[in-house]
PDB file of N, CA and C in Angstrom:
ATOM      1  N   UNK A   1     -13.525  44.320 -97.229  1.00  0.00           N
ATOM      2  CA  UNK A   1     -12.189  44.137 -97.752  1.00  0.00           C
ATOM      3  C   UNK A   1     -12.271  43.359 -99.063  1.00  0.00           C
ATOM      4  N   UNK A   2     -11.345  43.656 -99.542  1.00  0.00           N
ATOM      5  CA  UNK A   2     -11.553  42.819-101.528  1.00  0.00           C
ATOM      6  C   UNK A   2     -10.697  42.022-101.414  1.00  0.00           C
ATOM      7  N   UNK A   3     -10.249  41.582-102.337  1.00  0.00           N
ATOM      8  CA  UNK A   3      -9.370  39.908-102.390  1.00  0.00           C
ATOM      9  C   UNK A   3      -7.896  40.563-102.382  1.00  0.00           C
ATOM     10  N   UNK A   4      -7.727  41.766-102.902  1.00  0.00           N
ATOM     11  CA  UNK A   4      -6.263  42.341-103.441  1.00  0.00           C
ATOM     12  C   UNK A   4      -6.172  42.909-102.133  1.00  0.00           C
ATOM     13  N   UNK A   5      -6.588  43.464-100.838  1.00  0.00           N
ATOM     14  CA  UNK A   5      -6.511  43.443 -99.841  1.00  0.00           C
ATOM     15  C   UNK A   5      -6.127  42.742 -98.842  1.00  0.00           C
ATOM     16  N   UNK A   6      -6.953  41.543 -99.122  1.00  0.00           N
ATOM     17  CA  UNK A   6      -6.454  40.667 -98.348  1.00  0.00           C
ATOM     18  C   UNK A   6      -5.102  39.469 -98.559  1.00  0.00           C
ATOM     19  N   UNK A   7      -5.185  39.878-100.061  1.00  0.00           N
ATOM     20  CA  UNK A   7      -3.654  39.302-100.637  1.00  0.00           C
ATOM     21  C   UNK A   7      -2.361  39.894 -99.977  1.00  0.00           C
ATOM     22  N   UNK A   8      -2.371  41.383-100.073  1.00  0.00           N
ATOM     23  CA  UNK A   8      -1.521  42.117 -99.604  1.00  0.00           C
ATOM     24  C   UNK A   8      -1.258  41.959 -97.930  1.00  0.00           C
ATOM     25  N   UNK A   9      -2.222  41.665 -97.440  1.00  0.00           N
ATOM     26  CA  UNK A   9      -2.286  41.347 -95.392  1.00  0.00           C
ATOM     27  C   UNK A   9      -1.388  40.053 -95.291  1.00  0.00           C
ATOM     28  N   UNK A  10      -2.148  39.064 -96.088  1.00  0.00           N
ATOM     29  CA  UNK A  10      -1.142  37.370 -96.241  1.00  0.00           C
ATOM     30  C   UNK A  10      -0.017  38.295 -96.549  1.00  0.00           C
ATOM     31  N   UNK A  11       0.759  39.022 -97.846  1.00  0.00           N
ATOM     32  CA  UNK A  11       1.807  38.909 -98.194  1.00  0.00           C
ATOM     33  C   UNK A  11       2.665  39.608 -97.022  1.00  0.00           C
ATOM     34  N   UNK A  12       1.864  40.555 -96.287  1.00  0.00           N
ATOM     35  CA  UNK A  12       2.817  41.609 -95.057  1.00  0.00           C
ATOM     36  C   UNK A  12       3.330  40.619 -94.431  1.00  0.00           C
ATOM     37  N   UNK A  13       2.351  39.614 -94.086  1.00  0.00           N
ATOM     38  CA  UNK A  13       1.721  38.620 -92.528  1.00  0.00           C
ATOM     39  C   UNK A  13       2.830  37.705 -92.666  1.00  0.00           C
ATOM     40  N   UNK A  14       2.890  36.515 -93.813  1.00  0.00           N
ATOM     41  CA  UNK A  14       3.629  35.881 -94.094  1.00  0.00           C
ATOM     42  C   UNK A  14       5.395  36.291 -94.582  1.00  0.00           C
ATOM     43  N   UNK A  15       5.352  37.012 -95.473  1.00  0.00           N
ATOM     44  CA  UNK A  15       6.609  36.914 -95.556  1.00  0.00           C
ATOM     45  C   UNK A  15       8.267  37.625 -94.788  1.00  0.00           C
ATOM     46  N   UNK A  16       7.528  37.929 -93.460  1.00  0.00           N
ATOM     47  CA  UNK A  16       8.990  37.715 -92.416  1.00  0.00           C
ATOM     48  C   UNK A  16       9.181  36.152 -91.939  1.00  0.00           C
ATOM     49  N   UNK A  17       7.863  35.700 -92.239  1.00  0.00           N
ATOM     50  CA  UNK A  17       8.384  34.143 -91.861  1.00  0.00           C
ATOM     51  C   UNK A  17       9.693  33.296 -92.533  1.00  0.00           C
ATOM     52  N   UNK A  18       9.498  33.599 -93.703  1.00  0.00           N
ATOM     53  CA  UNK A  18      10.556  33.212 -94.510  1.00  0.00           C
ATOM     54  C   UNK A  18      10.759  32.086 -94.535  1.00  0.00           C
ATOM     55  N   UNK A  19      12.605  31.371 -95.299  1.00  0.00           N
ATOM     56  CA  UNK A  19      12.616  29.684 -95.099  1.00  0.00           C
ATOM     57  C   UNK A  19      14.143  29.749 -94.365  1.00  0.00           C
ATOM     58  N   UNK A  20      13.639  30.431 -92.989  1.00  0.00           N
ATOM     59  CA  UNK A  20      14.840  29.747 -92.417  1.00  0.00           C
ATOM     60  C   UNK A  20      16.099  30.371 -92.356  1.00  0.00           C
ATOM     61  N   UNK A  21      16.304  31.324 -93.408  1.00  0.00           N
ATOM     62  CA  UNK A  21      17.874  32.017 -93.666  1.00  0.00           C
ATOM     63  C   UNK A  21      17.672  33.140 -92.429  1.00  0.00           C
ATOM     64  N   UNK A  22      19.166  33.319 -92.418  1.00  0.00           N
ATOM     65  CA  UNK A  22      19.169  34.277 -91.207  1.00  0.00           C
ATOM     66  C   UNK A  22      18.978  35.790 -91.786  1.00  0.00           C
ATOM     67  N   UNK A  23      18.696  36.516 -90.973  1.00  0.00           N
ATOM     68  CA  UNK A  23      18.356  37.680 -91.511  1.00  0.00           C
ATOM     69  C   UNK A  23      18.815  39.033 -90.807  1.00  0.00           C
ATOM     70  N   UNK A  24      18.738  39.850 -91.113  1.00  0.00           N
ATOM     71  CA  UNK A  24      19.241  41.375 -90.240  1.00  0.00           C
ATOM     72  C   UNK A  24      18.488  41.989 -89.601  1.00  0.00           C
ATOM     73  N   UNK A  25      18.327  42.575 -88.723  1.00  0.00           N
ATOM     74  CA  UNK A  25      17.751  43.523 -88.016  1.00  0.00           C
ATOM     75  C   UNK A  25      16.658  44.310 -89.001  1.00  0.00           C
ATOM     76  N   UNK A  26      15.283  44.414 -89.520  1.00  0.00           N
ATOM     77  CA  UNK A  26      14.700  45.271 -90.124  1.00  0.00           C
ATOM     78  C   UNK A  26      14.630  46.887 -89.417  1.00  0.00           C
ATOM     79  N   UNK A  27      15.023  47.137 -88.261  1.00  0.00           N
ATOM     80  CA  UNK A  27      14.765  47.932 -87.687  1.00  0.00           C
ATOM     81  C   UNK A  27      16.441  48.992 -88.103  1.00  0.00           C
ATOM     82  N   UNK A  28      17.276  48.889 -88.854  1.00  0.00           N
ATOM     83  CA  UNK A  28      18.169  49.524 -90.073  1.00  0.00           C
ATOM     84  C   UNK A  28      17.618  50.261 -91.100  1.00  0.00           C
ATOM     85  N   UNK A  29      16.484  49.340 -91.504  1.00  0.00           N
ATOM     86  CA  UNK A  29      16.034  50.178 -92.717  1.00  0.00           C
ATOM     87  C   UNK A  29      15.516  51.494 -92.149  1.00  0.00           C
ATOM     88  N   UNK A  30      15.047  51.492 -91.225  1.00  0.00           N
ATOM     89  CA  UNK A  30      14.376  53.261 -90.772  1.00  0.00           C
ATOM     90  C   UNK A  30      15.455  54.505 -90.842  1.00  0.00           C
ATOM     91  N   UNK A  31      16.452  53.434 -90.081  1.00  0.00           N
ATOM     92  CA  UNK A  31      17.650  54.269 -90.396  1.00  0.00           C
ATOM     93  C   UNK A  31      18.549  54.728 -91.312  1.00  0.00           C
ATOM     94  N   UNK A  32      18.496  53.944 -92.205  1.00  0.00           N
ATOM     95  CA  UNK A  32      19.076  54.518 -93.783  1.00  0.00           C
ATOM     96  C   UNK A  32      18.255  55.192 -94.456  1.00  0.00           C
ATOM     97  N   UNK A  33      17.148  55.759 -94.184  1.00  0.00           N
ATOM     98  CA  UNK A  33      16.377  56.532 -94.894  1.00  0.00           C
ATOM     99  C   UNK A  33      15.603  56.263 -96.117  1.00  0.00           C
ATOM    100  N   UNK A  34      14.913  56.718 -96.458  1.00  0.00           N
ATOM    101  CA  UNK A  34      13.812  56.322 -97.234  1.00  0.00           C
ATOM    102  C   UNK A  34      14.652  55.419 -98.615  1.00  0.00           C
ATOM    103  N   UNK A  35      13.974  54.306 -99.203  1.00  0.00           N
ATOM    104  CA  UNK A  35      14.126  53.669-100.204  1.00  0.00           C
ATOM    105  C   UNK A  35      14.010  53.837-101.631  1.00  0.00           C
ATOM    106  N   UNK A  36      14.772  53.908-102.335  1.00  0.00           N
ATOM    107  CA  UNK A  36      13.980  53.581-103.875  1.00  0.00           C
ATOM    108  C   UNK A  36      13.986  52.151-104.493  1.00  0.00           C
ATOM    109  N   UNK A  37      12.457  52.591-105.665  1.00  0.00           N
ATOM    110  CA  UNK A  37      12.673  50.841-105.862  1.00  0.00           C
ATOM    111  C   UNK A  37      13.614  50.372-106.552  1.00  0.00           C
ATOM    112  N   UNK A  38      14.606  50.588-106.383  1.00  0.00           N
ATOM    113  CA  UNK A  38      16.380  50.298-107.288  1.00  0.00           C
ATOM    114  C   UNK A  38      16.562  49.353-105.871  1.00  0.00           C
ATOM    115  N   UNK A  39      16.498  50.248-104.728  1.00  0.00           N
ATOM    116  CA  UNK A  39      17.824  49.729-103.640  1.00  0.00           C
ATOM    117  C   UNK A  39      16.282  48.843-102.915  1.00  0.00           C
ATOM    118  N   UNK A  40      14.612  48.702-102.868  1.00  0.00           N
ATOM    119  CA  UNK A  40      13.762  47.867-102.708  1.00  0.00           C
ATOM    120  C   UNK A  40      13.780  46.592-102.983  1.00  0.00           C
ATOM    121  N   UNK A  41      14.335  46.702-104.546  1.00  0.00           N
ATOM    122  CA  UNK A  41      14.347  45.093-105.123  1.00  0.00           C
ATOM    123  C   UNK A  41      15.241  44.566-105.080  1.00  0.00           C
ATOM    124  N   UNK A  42      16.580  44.995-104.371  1.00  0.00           N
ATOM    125  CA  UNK A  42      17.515  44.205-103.742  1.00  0.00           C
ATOM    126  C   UNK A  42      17.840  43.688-102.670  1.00  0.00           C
ATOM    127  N   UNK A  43      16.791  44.226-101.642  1.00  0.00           N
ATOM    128  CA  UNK A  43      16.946  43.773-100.722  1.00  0.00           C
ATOM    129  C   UNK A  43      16.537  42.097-100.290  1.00  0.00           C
ATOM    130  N   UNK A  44      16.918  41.763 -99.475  1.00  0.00           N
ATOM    131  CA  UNK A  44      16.486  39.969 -99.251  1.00  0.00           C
ATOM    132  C   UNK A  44      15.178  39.680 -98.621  1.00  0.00           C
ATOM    133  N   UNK A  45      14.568  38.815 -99.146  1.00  0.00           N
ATOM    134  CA  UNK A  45      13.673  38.627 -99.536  1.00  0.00           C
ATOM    135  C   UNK A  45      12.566  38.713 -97.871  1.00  0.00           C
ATOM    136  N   UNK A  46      13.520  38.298 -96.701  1.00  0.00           N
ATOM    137  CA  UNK A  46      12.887  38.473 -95.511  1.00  0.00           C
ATOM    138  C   UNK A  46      12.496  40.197 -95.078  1.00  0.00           C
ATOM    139  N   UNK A  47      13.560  40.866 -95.462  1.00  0.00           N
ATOM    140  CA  UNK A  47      13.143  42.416 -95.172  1.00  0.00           C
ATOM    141  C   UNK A  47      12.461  43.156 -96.694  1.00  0.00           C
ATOM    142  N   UNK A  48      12.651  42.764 -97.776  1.00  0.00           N
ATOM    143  CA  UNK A  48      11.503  43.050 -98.659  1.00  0.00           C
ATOM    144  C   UNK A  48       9.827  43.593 -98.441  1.00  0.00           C
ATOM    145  N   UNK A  49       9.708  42.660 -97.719  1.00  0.00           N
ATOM    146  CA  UNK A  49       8.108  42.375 -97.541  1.00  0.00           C
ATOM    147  C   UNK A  49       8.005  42.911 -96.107  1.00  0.00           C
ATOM    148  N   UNK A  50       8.767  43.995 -95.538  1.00  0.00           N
ATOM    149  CA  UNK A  50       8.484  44.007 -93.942  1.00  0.00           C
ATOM    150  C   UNK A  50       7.795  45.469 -94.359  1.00  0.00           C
ATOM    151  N   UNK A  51       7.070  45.608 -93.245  1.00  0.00           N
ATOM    152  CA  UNK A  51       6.018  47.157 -93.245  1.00  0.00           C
ATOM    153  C   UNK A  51       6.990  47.850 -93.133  1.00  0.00           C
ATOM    154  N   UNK A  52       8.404  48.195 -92.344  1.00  0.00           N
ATOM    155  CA  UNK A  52       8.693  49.009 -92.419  1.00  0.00           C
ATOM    156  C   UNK A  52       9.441  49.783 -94.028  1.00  0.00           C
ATOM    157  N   UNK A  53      10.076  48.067 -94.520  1.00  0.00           N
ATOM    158  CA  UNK A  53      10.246  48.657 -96.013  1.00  0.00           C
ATOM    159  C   UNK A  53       9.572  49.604 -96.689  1.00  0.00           C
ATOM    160  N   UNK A  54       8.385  48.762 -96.754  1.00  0.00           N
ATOM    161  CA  UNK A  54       7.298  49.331 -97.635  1.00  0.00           C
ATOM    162  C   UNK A  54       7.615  51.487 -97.079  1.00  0.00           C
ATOM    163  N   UNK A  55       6.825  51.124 -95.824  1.00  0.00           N
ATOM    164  CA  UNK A  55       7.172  52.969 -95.402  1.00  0.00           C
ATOM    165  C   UNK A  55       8.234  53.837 -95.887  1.00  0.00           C
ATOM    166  N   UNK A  56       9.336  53.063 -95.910  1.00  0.00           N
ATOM    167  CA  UNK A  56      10.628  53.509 -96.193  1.00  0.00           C
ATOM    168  C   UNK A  56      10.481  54.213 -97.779  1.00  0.00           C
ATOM    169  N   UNK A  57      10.611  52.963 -98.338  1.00  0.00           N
ATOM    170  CA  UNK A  57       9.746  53.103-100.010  1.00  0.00           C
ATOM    171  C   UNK A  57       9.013  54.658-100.236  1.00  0.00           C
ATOM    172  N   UNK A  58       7.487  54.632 -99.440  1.00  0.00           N
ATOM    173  CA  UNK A  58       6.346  55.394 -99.576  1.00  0.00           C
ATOM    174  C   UNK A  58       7.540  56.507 -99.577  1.00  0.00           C
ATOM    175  N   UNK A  59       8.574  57.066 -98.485  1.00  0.00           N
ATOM    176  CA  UNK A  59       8.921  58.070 -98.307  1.00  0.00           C
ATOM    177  C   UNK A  59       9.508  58.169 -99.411  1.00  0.00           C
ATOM    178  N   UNK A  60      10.382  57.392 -99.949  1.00  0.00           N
ATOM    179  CA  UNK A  60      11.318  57.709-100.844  1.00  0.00           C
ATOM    180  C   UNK A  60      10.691  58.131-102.087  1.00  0.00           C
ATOM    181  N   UNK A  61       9.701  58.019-102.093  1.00  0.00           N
ATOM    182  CA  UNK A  61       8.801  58.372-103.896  1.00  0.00           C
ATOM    183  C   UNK A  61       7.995  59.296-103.656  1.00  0.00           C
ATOM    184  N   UNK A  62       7.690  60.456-103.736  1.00  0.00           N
ATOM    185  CA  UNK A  62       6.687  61.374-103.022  1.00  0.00           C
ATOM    186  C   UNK A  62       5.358  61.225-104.371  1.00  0.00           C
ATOM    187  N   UNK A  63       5.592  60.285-105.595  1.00  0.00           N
ATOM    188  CA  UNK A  63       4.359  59.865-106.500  1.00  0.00           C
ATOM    189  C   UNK A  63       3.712  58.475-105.484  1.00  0.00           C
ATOM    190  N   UNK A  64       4.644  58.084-104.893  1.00  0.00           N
ATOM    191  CA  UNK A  64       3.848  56.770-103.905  1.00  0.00           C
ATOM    192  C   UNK A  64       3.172  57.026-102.656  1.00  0.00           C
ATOM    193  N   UNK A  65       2.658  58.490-102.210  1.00  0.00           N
ATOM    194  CA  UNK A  65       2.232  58.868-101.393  1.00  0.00           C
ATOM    195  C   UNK A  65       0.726  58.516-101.378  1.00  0.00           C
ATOM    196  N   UNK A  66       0.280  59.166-102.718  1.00  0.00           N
ATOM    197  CA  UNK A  66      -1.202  59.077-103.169  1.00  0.00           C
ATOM    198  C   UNK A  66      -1.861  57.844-102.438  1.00  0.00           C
ATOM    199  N   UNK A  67      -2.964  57.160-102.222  1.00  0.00           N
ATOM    200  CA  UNK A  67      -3.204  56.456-102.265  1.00  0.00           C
ATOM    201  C   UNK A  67      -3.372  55.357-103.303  1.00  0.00           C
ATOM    202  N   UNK A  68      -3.785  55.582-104.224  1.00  0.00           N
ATOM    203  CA  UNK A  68      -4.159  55.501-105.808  1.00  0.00           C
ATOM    204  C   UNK A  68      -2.726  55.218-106.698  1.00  0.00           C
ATOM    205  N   UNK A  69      -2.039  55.844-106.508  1.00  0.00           N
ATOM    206  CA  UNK A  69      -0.867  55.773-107.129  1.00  0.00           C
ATOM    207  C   UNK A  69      -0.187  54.335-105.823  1.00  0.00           C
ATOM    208  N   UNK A  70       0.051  54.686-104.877  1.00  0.00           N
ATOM    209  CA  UNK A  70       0.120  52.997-103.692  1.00  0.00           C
ATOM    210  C   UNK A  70      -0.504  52.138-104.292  1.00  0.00           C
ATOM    211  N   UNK A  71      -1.327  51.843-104.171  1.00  0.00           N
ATOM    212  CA  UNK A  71      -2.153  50.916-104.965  1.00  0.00           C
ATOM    213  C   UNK A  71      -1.823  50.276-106.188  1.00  0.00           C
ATOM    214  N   UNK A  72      -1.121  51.031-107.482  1.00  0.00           N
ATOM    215  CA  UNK A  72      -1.176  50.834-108.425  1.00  0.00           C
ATOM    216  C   UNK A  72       0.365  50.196-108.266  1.00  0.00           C
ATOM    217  N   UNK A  73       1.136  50.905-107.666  1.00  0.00           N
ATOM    218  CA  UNK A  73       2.567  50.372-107.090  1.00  0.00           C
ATOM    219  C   UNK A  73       2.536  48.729-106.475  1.00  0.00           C
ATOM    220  N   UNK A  74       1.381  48.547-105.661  1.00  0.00           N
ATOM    221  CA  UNK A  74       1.589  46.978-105.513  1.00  0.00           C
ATOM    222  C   UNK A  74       0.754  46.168-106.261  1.00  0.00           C
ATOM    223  N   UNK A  75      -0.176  46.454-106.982  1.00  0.00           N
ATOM    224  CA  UNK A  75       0.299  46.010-108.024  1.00  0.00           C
ATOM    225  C   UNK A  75       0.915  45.935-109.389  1.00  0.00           C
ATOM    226  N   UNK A  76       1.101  46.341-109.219  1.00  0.00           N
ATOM    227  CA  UNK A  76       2.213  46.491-110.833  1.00  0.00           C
ATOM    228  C   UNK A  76       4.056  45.974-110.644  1.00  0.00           C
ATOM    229  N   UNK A  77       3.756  45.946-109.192  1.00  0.00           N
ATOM    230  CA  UNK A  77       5.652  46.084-109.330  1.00  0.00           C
ATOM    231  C   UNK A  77       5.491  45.090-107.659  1.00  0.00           C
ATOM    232  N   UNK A  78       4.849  45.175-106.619  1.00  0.00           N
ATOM    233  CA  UNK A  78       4.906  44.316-105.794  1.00  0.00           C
ATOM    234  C   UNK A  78       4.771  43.129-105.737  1.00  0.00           C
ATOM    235  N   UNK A  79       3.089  43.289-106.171  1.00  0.00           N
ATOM    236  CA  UNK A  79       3.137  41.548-106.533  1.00  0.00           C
ATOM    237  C   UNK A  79       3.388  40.655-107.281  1.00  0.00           C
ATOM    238  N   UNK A  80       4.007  41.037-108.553  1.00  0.00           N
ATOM    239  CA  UNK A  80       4.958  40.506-109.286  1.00  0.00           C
ATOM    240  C   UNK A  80       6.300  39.939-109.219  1.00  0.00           C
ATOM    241  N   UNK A  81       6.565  41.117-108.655  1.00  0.00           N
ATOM    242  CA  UNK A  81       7.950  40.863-107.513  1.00  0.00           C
ATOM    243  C   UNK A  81       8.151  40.022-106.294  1.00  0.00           C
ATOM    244  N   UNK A  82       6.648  39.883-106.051  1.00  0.00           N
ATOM    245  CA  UNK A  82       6.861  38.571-105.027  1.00  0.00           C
ATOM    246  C   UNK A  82       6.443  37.569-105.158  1.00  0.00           C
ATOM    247  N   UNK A  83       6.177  37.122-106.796  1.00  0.00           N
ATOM    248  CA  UNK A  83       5.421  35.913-107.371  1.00  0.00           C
ATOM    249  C   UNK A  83       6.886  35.514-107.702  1.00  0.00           C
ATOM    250  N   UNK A  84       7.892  36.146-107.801  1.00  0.00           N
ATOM    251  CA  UNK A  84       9.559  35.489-108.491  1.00  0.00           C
ATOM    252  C   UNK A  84      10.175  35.486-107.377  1.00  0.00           C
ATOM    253  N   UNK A  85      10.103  36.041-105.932  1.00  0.00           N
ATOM    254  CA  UNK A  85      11.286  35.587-105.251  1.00  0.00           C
ATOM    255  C   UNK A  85      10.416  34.756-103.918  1.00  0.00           C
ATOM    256  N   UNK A  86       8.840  34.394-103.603  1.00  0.00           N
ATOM    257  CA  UNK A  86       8.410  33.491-103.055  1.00  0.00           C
ATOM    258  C   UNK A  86       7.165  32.755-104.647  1.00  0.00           C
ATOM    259  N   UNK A  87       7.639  31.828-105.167  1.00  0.00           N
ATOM    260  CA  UNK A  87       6.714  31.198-106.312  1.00  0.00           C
ATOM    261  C   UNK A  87       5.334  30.605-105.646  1.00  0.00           C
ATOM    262  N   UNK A  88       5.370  30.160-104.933  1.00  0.00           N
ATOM    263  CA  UNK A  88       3.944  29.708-104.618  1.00  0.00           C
ATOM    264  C   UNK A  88       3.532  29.944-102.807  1.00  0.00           C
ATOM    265  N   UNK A  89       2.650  30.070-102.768  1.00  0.00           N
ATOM    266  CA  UNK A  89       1.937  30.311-101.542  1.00  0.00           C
ATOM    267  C   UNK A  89       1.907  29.026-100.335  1.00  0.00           C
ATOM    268  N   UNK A  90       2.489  28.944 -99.539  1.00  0.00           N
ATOM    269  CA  UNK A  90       1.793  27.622 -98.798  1.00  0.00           C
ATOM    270  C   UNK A  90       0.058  27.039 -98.573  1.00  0.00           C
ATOM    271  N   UNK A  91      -0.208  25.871 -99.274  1.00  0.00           N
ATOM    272  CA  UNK A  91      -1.407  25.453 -99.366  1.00  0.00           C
ATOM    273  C   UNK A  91      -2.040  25.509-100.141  1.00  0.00           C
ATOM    274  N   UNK A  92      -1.466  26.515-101.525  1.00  0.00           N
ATOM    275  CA  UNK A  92      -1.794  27.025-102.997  1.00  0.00           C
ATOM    276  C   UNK A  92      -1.634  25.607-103.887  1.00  0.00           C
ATOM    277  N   UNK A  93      -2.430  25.813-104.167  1.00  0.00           N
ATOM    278  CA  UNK A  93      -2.658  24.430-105.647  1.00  0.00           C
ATOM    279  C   UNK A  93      -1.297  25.148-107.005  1.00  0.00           C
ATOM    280  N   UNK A  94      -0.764  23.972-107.342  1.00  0.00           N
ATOM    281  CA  UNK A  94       0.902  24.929-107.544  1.00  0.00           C
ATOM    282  C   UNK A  94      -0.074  24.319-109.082  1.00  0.00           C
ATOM    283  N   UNK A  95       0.044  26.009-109.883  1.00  0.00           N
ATOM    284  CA  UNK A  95      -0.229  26.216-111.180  1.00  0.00           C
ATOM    285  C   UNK A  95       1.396  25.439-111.672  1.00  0.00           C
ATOM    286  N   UNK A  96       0.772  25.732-113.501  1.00  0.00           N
ATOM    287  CA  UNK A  96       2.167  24.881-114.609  1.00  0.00           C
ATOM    288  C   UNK A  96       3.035  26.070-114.820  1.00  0.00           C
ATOM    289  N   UNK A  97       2.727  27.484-114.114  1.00  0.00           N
ATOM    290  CA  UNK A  97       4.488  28.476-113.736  1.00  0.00           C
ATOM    291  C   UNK A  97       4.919  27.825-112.826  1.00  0.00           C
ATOM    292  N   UNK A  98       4.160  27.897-111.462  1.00  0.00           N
ATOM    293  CA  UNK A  98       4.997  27.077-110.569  1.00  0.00           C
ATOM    294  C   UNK A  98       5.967  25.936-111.050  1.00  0.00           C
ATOM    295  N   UNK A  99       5.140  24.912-111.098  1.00  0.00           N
ATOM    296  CA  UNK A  99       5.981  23.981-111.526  1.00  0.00           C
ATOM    297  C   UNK A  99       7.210  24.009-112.454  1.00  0.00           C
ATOM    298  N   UNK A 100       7.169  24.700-113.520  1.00  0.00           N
ATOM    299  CA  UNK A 100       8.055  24.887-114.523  1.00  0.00           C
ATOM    300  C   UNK A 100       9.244  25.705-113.479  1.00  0.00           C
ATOM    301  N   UNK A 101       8.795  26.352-112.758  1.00  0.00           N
ATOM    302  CA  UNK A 101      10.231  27.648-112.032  1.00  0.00           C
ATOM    303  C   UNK A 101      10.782  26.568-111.097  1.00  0.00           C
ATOM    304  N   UNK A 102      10.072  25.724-110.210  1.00  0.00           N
ATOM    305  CA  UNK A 102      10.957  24.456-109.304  1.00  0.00           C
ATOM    306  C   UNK A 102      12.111  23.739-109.919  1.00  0.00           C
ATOM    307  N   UNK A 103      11.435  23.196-111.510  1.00  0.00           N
ATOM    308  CA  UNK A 103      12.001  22.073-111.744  1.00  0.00           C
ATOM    309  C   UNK A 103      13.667  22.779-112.068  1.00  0.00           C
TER     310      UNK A 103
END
């Protein structure tokens, strides 16, 4: 496994944990049918990051099927996207973005 692998497992793993806010049923999203990343990046931040999103997503883009093209999707647009709505990692040595986005 490579590091961007195992980044992506923490990011599945961790972020239904969340901080606490209440949240909805993820088990909706199957049911509204596949996602685009318009109606992805609005969602809150606890069902964002849930596997089933992601699936939802895959369906909704038939270019996000590929593997290769997946791949290039988290990073380019995932983990970016989850460096602005969770800023630092628990136990992460908080870089001078971090800090600057708290204050």
């Amino acid at each position: 496994m490579n590091r961007i692998d195992i980044w992506l497992l923490i990011i599945v793993a961790v972020a239904p944990c969340g901080c606490g806010e209440a949240t909805a049923p993820a088990a909706n999203l199957g049911e509204q049918g596949p996602l685009t990343v318009e109606k992805w990046k609005q969602l809150p931040v606890s069902q964002k990051y849930d596997e089933s999103s992601f699936e939802s997503l895959r369906l909704g883009d038939t270019k996000l099927q590929s593997e290769r093209n997946w791949h290039k999707f988290m990073m380019n647009v995932v983990i970016p996207e989850r460096k602005k709505d969770i800023p630092a990692v628990p136990g992460e040595r908080p870089t001078d973005d971090n800090v600057s986005q708290n204050k």
